[in-house]
PDB file of N, CA and C in Angstrom:
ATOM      1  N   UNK A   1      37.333 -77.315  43.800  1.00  0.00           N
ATOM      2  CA  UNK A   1      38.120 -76.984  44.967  1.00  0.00           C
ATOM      3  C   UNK A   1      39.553 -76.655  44.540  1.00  0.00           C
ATOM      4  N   UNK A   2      40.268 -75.589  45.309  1.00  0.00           N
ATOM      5  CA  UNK A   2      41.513 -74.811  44.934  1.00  0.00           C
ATOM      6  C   UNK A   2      41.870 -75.760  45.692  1.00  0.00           C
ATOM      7  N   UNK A   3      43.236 -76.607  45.571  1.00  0.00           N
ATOM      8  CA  UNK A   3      44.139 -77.696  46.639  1.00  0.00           C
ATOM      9  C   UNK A   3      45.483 -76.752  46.603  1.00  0.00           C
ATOM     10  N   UNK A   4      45.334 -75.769  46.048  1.00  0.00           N
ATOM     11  CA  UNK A   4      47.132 -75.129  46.150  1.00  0.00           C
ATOM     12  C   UNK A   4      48.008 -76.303  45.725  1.00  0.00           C
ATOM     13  N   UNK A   5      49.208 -75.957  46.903  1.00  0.00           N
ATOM     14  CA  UNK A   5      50.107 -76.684  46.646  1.00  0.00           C
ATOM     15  C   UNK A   5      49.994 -78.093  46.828  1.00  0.00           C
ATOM     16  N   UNK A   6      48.905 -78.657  47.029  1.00  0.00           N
ATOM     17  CA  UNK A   6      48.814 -80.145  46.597  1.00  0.00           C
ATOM     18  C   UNK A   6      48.602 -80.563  45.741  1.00  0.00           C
ATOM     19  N   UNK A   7      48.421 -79.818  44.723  1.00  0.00           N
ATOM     20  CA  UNK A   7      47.332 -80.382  43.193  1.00  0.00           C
ATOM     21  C   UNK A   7      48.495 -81.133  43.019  1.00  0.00           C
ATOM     22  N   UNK A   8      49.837 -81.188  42.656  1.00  0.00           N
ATOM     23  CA  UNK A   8      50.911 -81.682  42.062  1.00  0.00           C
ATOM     24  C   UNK A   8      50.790 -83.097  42.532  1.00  0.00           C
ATOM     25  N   UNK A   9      50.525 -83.182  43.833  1.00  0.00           N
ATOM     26  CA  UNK A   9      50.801 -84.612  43.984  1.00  0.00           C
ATOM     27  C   UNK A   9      49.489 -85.102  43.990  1.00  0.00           C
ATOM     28  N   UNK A  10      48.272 -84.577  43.960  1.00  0.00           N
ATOM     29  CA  UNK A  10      46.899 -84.713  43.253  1.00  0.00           C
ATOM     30  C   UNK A  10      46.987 -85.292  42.068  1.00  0.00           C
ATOM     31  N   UNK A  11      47.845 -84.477  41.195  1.00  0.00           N
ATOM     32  CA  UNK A  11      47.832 -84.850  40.072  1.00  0.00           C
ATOM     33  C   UNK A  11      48.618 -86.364  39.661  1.00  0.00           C
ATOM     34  N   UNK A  12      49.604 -86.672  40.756  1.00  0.00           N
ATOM     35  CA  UNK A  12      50.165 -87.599  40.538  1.00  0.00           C
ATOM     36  C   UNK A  12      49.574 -88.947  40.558  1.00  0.00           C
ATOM     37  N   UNK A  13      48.707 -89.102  41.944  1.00  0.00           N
ATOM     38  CA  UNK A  13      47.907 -89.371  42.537  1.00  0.00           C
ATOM     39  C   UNK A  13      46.591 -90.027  41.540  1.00  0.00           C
ATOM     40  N   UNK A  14      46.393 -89.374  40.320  1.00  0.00           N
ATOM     41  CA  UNK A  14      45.524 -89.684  38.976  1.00  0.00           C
ATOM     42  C   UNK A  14      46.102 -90.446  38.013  1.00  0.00           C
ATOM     43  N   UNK A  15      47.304 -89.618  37.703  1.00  0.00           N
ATOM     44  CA  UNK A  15      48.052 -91.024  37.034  1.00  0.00           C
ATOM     45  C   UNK A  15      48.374 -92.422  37.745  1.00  0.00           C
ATOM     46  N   UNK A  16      48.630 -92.209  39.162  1.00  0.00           N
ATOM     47  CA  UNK A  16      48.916 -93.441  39.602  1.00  0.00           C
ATOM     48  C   UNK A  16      47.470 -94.494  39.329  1.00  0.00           C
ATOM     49  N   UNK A  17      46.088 -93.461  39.574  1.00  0.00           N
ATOM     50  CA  UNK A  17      44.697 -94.506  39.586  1.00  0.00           C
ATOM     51  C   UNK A  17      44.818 -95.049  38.292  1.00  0.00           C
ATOM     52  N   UNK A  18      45.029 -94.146  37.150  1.00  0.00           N
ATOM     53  CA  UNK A  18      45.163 -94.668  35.770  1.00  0.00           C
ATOM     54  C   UNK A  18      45.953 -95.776  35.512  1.00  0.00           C
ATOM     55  N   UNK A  19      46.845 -95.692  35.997  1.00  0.00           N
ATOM     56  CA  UNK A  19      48.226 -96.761  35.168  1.00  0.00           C
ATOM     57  C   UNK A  19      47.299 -98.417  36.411  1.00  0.00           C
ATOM     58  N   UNK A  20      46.759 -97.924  37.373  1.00  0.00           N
ATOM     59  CA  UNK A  20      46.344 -99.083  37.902  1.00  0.00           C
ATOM     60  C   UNK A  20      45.135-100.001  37.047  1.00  0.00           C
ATOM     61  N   UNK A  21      44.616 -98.940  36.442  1.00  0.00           N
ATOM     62  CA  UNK A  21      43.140 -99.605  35.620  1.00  0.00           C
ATOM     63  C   UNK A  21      42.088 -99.146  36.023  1.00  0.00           C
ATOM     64  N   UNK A  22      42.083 -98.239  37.195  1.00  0.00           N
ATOM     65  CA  UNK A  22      41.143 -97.898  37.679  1.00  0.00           C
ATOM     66  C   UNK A  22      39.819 -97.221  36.529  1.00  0.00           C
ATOM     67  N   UNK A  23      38.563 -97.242  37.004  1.00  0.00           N
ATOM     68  CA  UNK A  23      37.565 -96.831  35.895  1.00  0.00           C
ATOM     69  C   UNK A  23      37.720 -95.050  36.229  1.00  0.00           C
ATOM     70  N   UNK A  24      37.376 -94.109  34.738  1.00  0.00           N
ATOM     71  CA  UNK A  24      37.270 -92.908  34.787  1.00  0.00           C
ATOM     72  C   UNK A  24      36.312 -92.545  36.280  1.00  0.00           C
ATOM     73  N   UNK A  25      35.338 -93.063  36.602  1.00  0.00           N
ATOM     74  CA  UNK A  25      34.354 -92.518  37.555  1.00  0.00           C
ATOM     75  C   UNK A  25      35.307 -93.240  39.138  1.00  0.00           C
ATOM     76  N   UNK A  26      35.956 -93.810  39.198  1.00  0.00           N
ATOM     77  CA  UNK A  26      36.449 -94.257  40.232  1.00  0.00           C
ATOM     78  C   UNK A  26      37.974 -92.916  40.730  1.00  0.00           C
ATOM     79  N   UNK A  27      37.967 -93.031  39.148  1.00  0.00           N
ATOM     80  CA  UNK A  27      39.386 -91.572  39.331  1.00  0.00           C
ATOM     81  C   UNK A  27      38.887 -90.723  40.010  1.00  0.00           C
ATOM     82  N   UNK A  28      37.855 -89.941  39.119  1.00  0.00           N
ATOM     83  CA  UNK A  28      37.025 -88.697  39.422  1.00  0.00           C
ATOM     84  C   UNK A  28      36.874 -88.143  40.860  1.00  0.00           C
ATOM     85  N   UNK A  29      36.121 -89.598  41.297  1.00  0.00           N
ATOM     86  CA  UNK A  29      35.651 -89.324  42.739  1.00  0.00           C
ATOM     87  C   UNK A  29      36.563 -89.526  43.783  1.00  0.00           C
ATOM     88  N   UNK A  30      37.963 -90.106  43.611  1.00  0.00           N
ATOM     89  CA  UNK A  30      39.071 -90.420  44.597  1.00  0.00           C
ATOM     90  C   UNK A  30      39.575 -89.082  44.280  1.00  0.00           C
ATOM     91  N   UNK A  31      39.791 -88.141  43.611  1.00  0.00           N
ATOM     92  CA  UNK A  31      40.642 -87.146  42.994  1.00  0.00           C
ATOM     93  C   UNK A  31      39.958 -86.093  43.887  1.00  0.00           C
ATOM     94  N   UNK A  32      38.674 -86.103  43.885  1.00  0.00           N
ATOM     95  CA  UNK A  32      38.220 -84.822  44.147  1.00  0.00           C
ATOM     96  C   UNK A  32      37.548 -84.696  45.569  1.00  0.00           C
ATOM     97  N   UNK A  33      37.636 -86.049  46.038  1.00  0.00           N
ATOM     98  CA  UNK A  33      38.009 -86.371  47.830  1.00  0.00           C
ATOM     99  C   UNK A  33      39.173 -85.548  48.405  1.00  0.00           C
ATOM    100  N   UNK A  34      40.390 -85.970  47.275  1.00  0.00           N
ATOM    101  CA  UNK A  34      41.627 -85.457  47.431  1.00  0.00           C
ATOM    102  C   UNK A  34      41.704 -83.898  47.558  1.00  0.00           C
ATOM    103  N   UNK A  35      41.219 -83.504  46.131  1.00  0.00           N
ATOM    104  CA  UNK A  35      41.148 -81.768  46.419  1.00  0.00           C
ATOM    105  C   UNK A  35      40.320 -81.180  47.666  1.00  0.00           C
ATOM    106  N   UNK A  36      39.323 -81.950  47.578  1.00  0.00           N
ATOM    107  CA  UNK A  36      38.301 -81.547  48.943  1.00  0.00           C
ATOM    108  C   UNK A  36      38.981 -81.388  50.481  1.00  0.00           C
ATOM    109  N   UNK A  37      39.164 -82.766  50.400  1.00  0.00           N
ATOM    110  CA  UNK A  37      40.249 -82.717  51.770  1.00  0.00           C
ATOM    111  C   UNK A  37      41.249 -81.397  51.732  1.00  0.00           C
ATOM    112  N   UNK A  38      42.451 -81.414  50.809  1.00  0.00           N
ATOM    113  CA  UNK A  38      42.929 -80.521  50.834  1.00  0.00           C
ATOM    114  C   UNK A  38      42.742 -78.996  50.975  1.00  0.00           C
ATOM    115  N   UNK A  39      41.544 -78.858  50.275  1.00  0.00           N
ATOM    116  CA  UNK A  39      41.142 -77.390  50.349  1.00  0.00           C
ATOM    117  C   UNK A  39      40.662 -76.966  51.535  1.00  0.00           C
ATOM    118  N   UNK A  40      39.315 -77.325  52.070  1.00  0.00           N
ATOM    119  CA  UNK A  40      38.739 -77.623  52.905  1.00  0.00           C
ATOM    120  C   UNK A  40      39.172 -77.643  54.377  1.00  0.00           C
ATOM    121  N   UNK A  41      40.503 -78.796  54.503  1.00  0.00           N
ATOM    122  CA  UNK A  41      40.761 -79.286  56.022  1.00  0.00           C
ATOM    123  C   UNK A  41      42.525 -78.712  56.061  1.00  0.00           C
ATOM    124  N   UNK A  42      43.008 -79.609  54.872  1.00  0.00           N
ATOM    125  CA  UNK A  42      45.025 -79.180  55.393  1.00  0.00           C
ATOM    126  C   UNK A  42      45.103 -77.682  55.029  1.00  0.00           C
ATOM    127  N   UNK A  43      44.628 -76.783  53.818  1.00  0.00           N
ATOM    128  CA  UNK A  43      44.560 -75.461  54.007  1.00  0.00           C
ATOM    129  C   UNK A  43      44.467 -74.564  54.740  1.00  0.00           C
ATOM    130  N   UNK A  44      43.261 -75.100  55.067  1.00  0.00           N
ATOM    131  CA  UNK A  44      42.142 -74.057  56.007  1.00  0.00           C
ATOM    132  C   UNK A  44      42.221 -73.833  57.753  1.00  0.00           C
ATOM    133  N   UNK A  45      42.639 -75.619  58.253  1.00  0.00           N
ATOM    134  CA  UNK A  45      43.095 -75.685  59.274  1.00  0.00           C
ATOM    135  C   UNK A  45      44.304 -76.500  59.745  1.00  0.00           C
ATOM    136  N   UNK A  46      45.301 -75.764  58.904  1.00  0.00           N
ATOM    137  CA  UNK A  46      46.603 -76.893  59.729  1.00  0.00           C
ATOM    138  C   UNK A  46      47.421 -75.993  58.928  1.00  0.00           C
ATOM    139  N   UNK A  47      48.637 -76.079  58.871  1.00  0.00           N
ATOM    140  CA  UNK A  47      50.100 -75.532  58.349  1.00  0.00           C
ATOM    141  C   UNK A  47      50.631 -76.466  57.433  1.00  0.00           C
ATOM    142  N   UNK A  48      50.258 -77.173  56.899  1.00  0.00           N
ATOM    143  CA  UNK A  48      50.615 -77.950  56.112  1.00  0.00           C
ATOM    144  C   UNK A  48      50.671 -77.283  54.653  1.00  0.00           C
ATOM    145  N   UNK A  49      52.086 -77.616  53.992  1.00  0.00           N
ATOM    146  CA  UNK A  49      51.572 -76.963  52.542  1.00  0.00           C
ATOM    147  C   UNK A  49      52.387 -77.963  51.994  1.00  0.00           C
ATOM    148  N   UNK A  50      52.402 -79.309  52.797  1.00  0.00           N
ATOM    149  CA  UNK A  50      53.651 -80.161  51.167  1.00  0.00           C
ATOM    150  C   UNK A  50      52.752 -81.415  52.315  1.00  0.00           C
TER     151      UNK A  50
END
């Protein structure tokens, strides 16, 4: 999924799971909820770009 201008805080969002301890498969799947949502719903239907 393309998140545009959210990946940045997507991306932040991964380091934050990391530095918590979180497991690789726990990242993965919170991350790409994240892009999903984003692509999907704040893109597609809303004005949101931050």
């Amino acid at each position: 999924m393309i998140a545009g201008p959210f990946q940045p805080v997507i991306n932040s969002f991964r380091l934050h799971l990391s530095a918590e301890g979180k497991s690789p498969k726990t990242i993965r799947t919170y991350v790409e909820a994240a892009q999903w949502f984003a692509a999907a719903h704040l893109l597609a239907h809303t004005s949101h770009t931050d």
